[in-house]
C-alpha atoms as a PDB file:
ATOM      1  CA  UNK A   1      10.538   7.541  26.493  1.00  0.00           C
ATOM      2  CA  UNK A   2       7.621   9.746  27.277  1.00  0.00           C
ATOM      3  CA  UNK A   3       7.270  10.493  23.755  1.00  0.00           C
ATOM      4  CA  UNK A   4       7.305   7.074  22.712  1.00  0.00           C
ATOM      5  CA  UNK A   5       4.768   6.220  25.336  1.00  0.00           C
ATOM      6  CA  UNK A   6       2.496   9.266  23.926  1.00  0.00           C
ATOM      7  CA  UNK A   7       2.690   7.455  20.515  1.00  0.00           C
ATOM      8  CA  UNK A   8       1.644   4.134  21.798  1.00  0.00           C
ATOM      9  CA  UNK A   9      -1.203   5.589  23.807  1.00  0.00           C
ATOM     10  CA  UNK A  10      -2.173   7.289  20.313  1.00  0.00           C
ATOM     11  CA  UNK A  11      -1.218   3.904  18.134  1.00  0.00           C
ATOM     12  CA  UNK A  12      -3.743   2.158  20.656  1.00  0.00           C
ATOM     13  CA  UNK A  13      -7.030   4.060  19.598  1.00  0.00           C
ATOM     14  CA  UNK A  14      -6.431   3.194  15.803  1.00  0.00           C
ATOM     15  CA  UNK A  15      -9.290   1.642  14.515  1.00  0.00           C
ATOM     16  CA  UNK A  16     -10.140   0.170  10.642  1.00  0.00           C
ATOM     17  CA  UNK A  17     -13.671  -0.302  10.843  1.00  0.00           C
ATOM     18  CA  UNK A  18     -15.213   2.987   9.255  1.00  0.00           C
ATOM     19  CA  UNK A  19     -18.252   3.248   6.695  1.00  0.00           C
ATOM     20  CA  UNK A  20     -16.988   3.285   3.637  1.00  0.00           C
ATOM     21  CA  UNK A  21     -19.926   2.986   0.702  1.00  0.00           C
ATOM     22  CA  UNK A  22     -18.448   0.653  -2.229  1.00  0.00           C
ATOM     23  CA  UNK A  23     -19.321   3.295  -5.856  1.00  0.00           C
ATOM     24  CA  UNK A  24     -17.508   3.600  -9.087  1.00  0.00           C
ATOM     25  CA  UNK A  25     -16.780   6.518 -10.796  1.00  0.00           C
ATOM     26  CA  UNK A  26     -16.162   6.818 -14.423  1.00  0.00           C
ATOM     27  CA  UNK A  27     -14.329  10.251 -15.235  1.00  0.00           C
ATOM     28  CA  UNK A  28     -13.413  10.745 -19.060  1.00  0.00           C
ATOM     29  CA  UNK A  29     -10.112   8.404 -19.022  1.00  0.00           C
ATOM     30  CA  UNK A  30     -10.007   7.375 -15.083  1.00  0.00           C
ATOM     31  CA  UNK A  31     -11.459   4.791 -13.026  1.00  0.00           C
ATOM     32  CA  UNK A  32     -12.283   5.180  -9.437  1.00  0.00           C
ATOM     33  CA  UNK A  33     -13.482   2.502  -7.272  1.00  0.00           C
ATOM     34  CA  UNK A  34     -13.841   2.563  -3.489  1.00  0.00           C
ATOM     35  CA  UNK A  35     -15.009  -0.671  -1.301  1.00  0.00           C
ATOM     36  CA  UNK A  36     -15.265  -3.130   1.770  1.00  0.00           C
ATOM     37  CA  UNK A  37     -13.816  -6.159   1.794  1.00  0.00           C
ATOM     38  CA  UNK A  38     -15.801  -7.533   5.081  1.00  0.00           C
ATOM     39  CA  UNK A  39     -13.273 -10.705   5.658  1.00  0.00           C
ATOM     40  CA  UNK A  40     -10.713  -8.695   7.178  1.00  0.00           C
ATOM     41  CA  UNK A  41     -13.545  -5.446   7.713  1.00  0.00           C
ATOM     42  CA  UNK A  42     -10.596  -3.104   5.372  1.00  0.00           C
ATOM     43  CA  UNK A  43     -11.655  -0.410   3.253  1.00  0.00           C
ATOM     44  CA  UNK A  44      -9.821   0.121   0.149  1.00  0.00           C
ATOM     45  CA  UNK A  45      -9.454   2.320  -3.303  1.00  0.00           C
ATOM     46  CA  UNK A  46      -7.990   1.862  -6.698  1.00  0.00           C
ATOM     47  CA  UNK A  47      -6.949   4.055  -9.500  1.00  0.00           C
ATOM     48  CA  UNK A  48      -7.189   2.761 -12.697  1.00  0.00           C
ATOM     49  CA  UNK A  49      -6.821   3.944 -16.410  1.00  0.00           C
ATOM     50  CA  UNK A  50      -9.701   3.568 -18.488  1.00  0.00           C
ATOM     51  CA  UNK A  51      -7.145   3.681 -21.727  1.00  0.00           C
ATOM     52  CA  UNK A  52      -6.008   0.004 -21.471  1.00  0.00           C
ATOM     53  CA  UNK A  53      -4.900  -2.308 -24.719  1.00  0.00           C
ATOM     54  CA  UNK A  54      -4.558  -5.783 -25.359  1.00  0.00           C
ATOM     55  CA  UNK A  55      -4.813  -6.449 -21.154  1.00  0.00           C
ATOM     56  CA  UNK A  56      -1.862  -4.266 -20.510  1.00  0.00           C
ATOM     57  CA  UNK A  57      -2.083  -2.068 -17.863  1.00  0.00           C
ATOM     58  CA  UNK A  58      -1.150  -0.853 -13.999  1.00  0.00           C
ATOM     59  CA  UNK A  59      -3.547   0.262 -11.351  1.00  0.00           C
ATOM     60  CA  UNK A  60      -2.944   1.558  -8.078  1.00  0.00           C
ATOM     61  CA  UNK A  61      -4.946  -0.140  -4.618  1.00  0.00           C
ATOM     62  CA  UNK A  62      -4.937   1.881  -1.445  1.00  0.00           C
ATOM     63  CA  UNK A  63      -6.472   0.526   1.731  1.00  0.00           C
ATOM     64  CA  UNK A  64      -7.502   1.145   5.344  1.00  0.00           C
ATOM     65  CA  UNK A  65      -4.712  -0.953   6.715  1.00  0.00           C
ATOM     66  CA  UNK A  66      -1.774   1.271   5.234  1.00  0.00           C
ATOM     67  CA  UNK A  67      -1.233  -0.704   2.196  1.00  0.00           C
ATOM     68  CA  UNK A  68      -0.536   0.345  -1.318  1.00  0.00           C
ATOM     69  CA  UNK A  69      -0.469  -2.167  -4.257  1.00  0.00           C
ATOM     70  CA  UNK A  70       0.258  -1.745  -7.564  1.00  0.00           C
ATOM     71  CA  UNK A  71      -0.546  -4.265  -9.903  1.00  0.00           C
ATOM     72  CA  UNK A  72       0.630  -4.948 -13.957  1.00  0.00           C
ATOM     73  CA  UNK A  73      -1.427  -6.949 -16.355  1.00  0.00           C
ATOM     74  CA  UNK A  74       1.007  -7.520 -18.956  1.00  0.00           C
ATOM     75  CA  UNK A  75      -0.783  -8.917 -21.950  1.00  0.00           C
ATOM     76  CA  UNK A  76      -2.832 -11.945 -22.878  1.00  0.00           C
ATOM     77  CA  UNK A  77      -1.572 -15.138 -20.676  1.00  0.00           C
ATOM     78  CA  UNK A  78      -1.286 -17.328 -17.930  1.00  0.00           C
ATOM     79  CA  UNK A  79      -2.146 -14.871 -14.695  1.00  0.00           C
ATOM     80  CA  UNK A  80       0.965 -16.623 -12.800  1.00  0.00           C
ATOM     81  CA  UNK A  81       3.682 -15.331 -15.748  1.00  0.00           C
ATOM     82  CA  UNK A  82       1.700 -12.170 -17.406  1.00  0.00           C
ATOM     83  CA  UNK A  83       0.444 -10.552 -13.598  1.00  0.00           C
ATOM     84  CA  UNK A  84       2.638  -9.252 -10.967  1.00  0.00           C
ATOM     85  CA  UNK A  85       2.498  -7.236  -7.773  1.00  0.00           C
ATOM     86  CA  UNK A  86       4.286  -4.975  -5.395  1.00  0.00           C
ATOM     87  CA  UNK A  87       3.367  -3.878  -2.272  1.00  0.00           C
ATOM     88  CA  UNK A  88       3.905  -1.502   0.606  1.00  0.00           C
ATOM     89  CA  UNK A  89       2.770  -0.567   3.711  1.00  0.00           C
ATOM     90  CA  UNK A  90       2.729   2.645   5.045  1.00  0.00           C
ATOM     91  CA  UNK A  91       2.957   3.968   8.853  1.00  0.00           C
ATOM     92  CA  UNK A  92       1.395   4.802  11.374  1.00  0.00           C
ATOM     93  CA  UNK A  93      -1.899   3.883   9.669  1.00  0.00           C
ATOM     94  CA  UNK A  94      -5.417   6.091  11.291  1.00  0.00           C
ATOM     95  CA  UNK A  95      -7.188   3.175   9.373  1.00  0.00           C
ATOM     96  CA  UNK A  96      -9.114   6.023   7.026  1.00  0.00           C
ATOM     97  CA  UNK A  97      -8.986   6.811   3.405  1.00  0.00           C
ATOM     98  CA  UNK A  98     -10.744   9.099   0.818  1.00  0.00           C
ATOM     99  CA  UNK A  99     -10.024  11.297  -2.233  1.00  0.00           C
ATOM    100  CA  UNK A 100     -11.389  14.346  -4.222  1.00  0.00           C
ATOM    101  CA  UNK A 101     -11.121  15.019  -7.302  1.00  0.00           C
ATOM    102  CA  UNK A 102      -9.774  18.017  -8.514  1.00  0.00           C
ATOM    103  CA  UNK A 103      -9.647  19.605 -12.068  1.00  0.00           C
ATOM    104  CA  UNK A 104      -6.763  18.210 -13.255  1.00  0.00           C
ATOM    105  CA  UNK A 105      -6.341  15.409 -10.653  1.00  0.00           C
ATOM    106  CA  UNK A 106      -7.126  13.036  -7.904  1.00  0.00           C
ATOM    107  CA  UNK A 107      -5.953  13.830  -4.366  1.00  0.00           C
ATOM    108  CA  UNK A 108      -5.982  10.434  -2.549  1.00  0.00           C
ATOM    109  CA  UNK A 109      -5.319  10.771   1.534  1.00  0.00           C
ATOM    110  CA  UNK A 110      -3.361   7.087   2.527  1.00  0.00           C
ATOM    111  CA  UNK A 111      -4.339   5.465   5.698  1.00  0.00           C
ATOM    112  CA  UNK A 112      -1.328   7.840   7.102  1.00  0.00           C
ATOM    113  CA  UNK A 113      -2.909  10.992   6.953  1.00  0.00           C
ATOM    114  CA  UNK A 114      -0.675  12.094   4.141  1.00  0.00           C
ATOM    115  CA  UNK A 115      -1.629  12.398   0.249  1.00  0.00           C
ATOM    116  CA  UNK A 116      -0.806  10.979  -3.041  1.00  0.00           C
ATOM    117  CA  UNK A 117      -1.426  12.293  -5.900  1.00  0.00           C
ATOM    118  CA  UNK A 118      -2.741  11.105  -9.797  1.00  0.00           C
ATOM    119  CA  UNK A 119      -2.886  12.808 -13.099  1.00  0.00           C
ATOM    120  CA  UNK A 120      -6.571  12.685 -13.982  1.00  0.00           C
ATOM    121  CA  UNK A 121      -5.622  11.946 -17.464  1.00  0.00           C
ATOM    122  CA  UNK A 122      -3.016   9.231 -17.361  1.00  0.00           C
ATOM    123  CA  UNK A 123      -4.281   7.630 -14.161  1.00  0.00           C
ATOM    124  CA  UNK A 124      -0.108   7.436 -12.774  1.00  0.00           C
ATOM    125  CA  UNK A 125       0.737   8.866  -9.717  1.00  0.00           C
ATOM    126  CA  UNK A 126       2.527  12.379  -9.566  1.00  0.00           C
ATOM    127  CA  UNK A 127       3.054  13.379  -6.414  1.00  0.00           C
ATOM    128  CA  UNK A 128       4.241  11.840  -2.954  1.00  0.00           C
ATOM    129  CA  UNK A 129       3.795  14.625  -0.909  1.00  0.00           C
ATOM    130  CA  UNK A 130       6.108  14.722   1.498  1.00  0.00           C
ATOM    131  CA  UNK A 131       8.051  11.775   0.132  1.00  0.00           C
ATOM    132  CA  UNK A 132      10.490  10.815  -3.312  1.00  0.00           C
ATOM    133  CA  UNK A 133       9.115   8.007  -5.892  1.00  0.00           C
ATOM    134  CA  UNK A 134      10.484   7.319  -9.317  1.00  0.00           C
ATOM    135  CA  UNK A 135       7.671   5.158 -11.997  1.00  0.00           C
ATOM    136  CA  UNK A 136       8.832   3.523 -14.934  1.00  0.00           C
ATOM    137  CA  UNK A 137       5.885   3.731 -17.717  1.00  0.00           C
ATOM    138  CA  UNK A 138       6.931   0.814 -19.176  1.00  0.00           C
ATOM    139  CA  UNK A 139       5.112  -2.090 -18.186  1.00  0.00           C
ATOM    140  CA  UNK A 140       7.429  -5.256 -17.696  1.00  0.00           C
ATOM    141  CA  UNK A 141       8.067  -8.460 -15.371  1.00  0.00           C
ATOM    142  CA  UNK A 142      11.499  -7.374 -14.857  1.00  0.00           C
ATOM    143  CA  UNK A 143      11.042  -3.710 -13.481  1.00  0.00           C
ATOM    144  CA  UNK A 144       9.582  -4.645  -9.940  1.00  0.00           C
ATOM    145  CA  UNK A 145       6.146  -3.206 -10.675  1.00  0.00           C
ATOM    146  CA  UNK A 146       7.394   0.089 -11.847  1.00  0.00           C
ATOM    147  CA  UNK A 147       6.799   2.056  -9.133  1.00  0.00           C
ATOM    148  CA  UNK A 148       9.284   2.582  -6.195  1.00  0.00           C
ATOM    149  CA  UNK A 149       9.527   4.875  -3.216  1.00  0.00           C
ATOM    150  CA  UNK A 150      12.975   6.530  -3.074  1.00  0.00           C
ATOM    151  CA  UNK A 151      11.983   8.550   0.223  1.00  0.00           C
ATOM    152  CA  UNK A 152       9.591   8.645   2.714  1.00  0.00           C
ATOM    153  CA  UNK A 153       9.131  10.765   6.181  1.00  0.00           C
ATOM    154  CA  UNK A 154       7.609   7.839   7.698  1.00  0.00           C
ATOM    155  CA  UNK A 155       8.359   4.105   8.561  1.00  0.00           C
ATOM    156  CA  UNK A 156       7.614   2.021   5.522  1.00  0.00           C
ATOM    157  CA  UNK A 157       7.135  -1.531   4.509  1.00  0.00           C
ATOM    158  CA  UNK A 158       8.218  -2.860   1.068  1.00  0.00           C
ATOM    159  CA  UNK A 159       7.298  -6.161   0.254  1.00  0.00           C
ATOM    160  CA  UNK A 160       8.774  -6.283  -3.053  1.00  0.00           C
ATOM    161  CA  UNK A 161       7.309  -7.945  -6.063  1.00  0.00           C
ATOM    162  CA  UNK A 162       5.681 -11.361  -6.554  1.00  0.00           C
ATOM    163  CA  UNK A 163       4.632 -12.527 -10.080  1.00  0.00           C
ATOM    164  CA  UNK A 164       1.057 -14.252 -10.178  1.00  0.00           C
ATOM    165  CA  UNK A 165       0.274 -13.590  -6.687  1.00  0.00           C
ATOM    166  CA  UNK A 166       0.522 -10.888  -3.822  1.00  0.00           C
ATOM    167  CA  UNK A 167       4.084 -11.034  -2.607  1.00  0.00           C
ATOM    168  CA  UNK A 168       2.522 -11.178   1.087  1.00  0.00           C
ATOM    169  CA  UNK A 169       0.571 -14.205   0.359  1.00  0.00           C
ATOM    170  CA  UNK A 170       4.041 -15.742   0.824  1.00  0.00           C
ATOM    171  CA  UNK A 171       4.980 -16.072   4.432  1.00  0.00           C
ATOM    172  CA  UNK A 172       8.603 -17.482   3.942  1.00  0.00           C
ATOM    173  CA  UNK A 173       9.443 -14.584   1.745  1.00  0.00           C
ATOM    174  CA  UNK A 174      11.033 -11.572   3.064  1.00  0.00           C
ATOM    175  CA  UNK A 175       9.857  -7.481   3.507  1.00  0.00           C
ATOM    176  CA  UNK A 176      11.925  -4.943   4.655  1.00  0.00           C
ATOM    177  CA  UNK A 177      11.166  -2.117   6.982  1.00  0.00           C
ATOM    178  CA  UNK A 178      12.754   1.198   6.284  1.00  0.00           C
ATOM    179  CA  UNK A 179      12.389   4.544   8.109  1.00  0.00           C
ATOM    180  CA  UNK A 180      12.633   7.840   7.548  1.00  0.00           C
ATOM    181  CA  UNK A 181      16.495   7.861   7.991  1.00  0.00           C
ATOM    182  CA  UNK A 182      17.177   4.955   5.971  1.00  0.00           C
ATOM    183  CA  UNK A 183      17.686   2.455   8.243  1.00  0.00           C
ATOM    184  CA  UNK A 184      16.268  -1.087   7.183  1.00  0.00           C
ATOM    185  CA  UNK A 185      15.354  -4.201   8.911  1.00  0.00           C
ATOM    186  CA  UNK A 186      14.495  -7.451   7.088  1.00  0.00           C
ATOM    187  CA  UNK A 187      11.520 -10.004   8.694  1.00  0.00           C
ATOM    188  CA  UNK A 188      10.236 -12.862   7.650  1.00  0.00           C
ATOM    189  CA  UNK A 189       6.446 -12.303   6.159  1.00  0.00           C
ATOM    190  CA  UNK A 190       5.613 -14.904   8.884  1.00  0.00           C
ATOM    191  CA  UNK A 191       6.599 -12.818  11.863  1.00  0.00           C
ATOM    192  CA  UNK A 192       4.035  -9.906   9.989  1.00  0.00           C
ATOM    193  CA  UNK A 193       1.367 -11.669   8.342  1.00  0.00           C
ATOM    194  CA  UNK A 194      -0.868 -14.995   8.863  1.00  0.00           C
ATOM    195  CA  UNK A 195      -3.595 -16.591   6.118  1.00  0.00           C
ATOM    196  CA  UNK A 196      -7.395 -17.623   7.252  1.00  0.00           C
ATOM    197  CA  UNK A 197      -9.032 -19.427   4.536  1.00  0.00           C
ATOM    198  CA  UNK A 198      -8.059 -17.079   1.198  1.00  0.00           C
ATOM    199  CA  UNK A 199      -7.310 -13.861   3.119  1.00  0.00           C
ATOM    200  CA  UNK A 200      -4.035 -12.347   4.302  1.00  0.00           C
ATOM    201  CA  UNK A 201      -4.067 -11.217   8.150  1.00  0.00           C
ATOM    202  CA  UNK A 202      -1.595  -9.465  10.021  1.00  0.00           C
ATOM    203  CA  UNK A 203      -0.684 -10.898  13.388  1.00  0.00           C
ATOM    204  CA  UNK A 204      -0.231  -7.059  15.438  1.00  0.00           C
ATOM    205  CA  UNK A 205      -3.731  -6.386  14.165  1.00  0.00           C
ATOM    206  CA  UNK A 206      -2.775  -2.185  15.571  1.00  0.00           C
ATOM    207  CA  UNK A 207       0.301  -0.052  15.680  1.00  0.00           C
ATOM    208  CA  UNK A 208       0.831   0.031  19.184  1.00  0.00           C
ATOM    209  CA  UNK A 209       1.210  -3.743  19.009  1.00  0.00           C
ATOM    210  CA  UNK A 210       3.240  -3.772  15.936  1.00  0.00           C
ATOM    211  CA  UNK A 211       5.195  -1.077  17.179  1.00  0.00           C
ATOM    212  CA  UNK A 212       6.040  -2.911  20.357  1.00  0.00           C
ATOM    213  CA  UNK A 213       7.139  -6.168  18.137  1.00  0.00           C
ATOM    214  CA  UNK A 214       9.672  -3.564  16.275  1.00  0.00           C
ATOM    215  CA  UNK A 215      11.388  -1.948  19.123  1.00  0.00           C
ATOM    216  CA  UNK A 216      12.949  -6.149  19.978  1.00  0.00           C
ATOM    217  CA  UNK A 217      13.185  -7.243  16.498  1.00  0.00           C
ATOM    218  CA  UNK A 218      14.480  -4.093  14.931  1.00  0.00           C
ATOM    219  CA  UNK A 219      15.581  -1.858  17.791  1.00  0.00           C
ATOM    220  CA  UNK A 220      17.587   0.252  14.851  1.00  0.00           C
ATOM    221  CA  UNK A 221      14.601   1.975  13.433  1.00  0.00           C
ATOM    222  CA  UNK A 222      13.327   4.619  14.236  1.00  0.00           C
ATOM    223  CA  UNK A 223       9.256   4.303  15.011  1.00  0.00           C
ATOM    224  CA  UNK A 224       7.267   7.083  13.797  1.00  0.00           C
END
């Protein structure tokens, strides 16, 4: 219990609102963009190849509030049929985010404190450090974005995949909590998220608050 108090204390200083200064770098066959989106005051981050054909291609969005999208253009079409996304969150979330790049790659630190890393060629991620993740190259409507996350240390949200659209934009779809021993717990995106004009917001704006929601709704997890 003390311990779990600790974490809450902790949970309670987490704050989003950092400068982050929106630039674009070009590297030989990567993109990097970092920015503010001001609506919901979130800084974010994508990885992108610069070696895309005929509108097919997946890049990789990081942001302040823990999440991780990764979106597919599949080709010349109708966004709603030749788009999709997946998304995650990740936990707890210190509401920061940067990278360096390195001679052979791009060391990207989450909102967790804990790093991903890209091939500086390719633009695909290659490590998960302290975590499992399996990526399917190919690019395709029926392969859930291609990118999954066997394993993680942490508590995780996966929101699955949504053609067309974010799948959170959805509230009566489902995500599905899972920690770092497995366990799951599926909630309605309307218990988690809410929409204010065109943005997504989430209703326990902070850890400690979402954390608090967790230990009623899914008293199996484990909250760290």
């Amino acid at each position: 219990m003390k311990n779990l108090l600790m974490t809450l204390l902790l949970l309670s200083s987490t704050s989003f609102a950092y400068h982050c200064e929106s630039e674009i770098e070009f590297l030989d066959t990567i993109q990097i963009q970092q920015g503010h989106w001001s609506q919901t005051d979130t800084c974010y981050i994508s990885i992108s190849s610069r070696k895309t054909y005929n509108l097919e291609y997946r890049n990789f969005l990081f942001t302040s509030r823990g999440k991780i999208q990764v979106f597919n253009s599949f080709g010349p079409g109708p966004s709603s049929t030749h788009t999709g996304a997946r998304e995650f969150h990740l936990f707890p979330r210190n509401g920061i985010i940067s990278y360096n790049i390195l001679e052979h790659s791009v060391v990207l630190k989450m909102a967790n404190g804990r790093e991903i890393i890209f091939d500086k060629e390719t633009a695909e991620p290659i490590e998960l450090r302290g975590g499992e993740f399996s990526l399917d190259p190919n690019l395709s409507p029926n392969n859930n974005g291609g990118f999954e996350i066997e394993s993680y240390p942490t508590l995780i949200l996966d929101s699955g995949f949504k053609l067309g659209m974010s799948p959170t934009w959805y509230l009566n779809r489902y995500s599905t909590f899972r920690d770092a021993m497995g366990q799951t717990c599926r909630v309605r995106n309307s218990e988690l998220f809410d929409k204010k004009s065109d943005e997504i917001f989430w209703i326990h704006e902070n850890d400690r608050e979402l954390y608090k929601y967790l230990q009623k709704r899914c008293p199996s997890l484990t909250l760290k």
